[in-house]
C-alpha atoms as a PDB file:
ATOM      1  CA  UNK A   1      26.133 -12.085  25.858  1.00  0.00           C
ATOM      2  CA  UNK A   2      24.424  -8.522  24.311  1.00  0.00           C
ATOM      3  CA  UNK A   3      21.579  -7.744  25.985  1.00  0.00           C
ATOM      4  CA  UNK A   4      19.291  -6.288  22.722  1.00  0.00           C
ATOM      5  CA  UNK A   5      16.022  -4.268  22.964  1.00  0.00           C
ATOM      6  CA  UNK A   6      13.564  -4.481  19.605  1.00  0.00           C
ATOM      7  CA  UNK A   7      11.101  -2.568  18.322  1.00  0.00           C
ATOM      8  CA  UNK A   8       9.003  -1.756  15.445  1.00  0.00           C
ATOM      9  CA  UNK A   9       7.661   1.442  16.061  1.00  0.00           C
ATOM     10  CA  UNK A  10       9.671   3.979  14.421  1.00  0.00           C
ATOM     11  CA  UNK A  11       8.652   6.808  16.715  1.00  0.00           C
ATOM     12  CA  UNK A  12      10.088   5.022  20.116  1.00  0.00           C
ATOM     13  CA  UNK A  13      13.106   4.116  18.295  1.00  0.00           C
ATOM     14  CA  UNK A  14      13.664   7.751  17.233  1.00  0.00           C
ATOM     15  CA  UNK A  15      13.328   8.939  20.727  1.00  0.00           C
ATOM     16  CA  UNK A  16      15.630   6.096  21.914  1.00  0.00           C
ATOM     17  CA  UNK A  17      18.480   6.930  19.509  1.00  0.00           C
ATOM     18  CA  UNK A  18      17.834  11.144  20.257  1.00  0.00           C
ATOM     19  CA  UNK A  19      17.627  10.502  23.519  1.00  0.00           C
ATOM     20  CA  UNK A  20      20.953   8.809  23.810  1.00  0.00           C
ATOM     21  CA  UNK A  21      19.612   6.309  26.191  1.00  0.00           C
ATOM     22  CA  UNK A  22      19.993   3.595  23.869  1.00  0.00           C
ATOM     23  CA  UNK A  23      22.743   2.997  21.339  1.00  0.00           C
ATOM     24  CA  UNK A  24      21.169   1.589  17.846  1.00  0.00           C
ATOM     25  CA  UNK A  25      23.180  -1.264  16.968  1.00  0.00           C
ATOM     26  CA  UNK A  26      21.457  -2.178  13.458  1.00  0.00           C
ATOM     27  CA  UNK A  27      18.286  -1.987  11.912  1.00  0.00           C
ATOM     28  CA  UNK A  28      17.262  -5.432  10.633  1.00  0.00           C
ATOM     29  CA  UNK A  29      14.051  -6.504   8.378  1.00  0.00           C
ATOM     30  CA  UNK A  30      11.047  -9.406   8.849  1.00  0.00           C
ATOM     31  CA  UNK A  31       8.688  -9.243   5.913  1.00  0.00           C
ATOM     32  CA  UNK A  32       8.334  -5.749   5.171  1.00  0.00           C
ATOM     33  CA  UNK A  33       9.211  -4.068   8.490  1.00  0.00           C
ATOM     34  CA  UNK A  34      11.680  -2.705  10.234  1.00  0.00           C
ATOM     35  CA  UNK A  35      13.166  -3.930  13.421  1.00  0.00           C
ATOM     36  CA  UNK A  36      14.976  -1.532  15.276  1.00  0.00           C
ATOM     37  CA  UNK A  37      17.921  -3.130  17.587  1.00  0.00           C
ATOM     38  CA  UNK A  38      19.163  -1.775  20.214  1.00  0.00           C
ATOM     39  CA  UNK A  39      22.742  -2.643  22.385  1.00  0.00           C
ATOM     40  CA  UNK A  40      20.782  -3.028  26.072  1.00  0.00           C
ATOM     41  CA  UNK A  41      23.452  -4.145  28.445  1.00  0.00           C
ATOM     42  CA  UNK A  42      21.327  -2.716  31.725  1.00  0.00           C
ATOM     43  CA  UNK A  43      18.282  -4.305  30.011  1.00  0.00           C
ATOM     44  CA  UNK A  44      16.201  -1.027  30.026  1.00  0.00           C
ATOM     45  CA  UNK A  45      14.342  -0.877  27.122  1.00  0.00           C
ATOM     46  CA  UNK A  46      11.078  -1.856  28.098  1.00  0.00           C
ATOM     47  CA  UNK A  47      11.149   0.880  31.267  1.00  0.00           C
ATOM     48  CA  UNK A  48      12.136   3.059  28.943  1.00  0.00           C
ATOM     49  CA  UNK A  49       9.281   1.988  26.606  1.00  0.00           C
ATOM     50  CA  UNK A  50       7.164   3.328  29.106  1.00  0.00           C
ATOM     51  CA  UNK A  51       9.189   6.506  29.636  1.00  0.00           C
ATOM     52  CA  UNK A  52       9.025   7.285  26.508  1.00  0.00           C
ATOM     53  CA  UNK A  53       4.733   7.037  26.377  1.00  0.00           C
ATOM     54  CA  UNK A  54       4.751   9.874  28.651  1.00  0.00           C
ATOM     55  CA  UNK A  55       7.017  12.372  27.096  1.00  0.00           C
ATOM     56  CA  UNK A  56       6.574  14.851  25.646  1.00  0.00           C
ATOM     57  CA  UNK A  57       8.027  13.252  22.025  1.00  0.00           C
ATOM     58  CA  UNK A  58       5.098  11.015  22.517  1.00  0.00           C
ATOM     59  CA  UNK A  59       2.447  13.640  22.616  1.00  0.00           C
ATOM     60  CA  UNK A  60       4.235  15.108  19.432  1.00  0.00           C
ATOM     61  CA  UNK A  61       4.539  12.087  17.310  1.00  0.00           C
ATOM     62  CA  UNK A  62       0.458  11.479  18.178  1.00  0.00           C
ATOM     63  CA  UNK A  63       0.165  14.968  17.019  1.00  0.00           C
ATOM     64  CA  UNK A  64       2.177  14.366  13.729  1.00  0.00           C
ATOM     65  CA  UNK A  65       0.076  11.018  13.007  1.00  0.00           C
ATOM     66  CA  UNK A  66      -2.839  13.266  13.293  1.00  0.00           C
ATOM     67  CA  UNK A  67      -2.298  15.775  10.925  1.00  0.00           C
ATOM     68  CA  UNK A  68      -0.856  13.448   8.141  1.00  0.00           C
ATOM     69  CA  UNK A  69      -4.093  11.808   8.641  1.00  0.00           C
ATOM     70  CA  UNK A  70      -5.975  14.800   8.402  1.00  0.00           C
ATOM     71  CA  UNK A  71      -3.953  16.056   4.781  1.00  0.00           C
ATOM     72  CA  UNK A  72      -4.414  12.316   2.929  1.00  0.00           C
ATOM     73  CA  UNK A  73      -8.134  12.341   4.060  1.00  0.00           C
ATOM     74  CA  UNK A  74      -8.101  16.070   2.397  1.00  0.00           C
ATOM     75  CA  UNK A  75      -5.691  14.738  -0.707  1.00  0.00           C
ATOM     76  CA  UNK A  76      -8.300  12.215  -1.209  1.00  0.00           C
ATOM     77  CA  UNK A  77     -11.545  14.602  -1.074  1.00  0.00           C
ATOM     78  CA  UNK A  78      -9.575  16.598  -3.825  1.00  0.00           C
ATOM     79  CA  UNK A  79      -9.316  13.731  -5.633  1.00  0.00           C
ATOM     80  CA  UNK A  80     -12.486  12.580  -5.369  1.00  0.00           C
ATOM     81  CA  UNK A  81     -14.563  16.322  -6.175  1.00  0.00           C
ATOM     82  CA  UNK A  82     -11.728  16.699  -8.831  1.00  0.00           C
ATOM     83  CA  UNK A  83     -12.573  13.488 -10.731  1.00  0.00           C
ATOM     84  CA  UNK A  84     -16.571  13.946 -10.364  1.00  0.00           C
ATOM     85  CA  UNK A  85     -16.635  11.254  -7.076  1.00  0.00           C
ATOM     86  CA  UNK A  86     -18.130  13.773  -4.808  1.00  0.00           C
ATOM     87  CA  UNK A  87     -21.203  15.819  -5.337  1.00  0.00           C
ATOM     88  CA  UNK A  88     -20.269  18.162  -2.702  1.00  0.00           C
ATOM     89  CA  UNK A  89     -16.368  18.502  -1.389  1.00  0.00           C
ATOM     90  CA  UNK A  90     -16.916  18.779   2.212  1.00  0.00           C
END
């Protein structure tokens, strides 16, 4: 039997696959999302779950989330000032 490690989050399974630690065996769908698998014959995901919160890829991807963010927040002020929404833009 294949052990398997699952995830949704796109960011951990990036670093996974990068990382080499884990081998991506298929990337399957519930719904609308994405589940990432992963072959885990030692059974490591989850401890490298945690791993992978404090890295420095973590810190990075929280950073990225941030700014998009920040630029559809701005996108939408634009949008709004452009079409009359907003009295004042900022």
């Amino acid at each position: 039997m294949t052990t398997r490690f699952q995830t949704y989050r796109l960011d951990l399974a990036a670093w996974l696959k990068s990382s080499g630690n884990l081998h991506l065996d298929c990337i399957e769908h519930e719904g609308d999302r994405a589940v990432f698998v992963f072959n885990d014959p030692a059974a490591k995901g989850e401890e490298l779950e945690l791993q992978y919160e404090d890295s420095p890829f973590a810190a990075f991807y929280c950073t990225v989330k941030s700014l998009r963010r920040q630029m559809d927040a701005d996108r939408n002020r634009e949008w709004r000032v452009k079409n009359g929404q907003y009295a004042n833009s900022r």
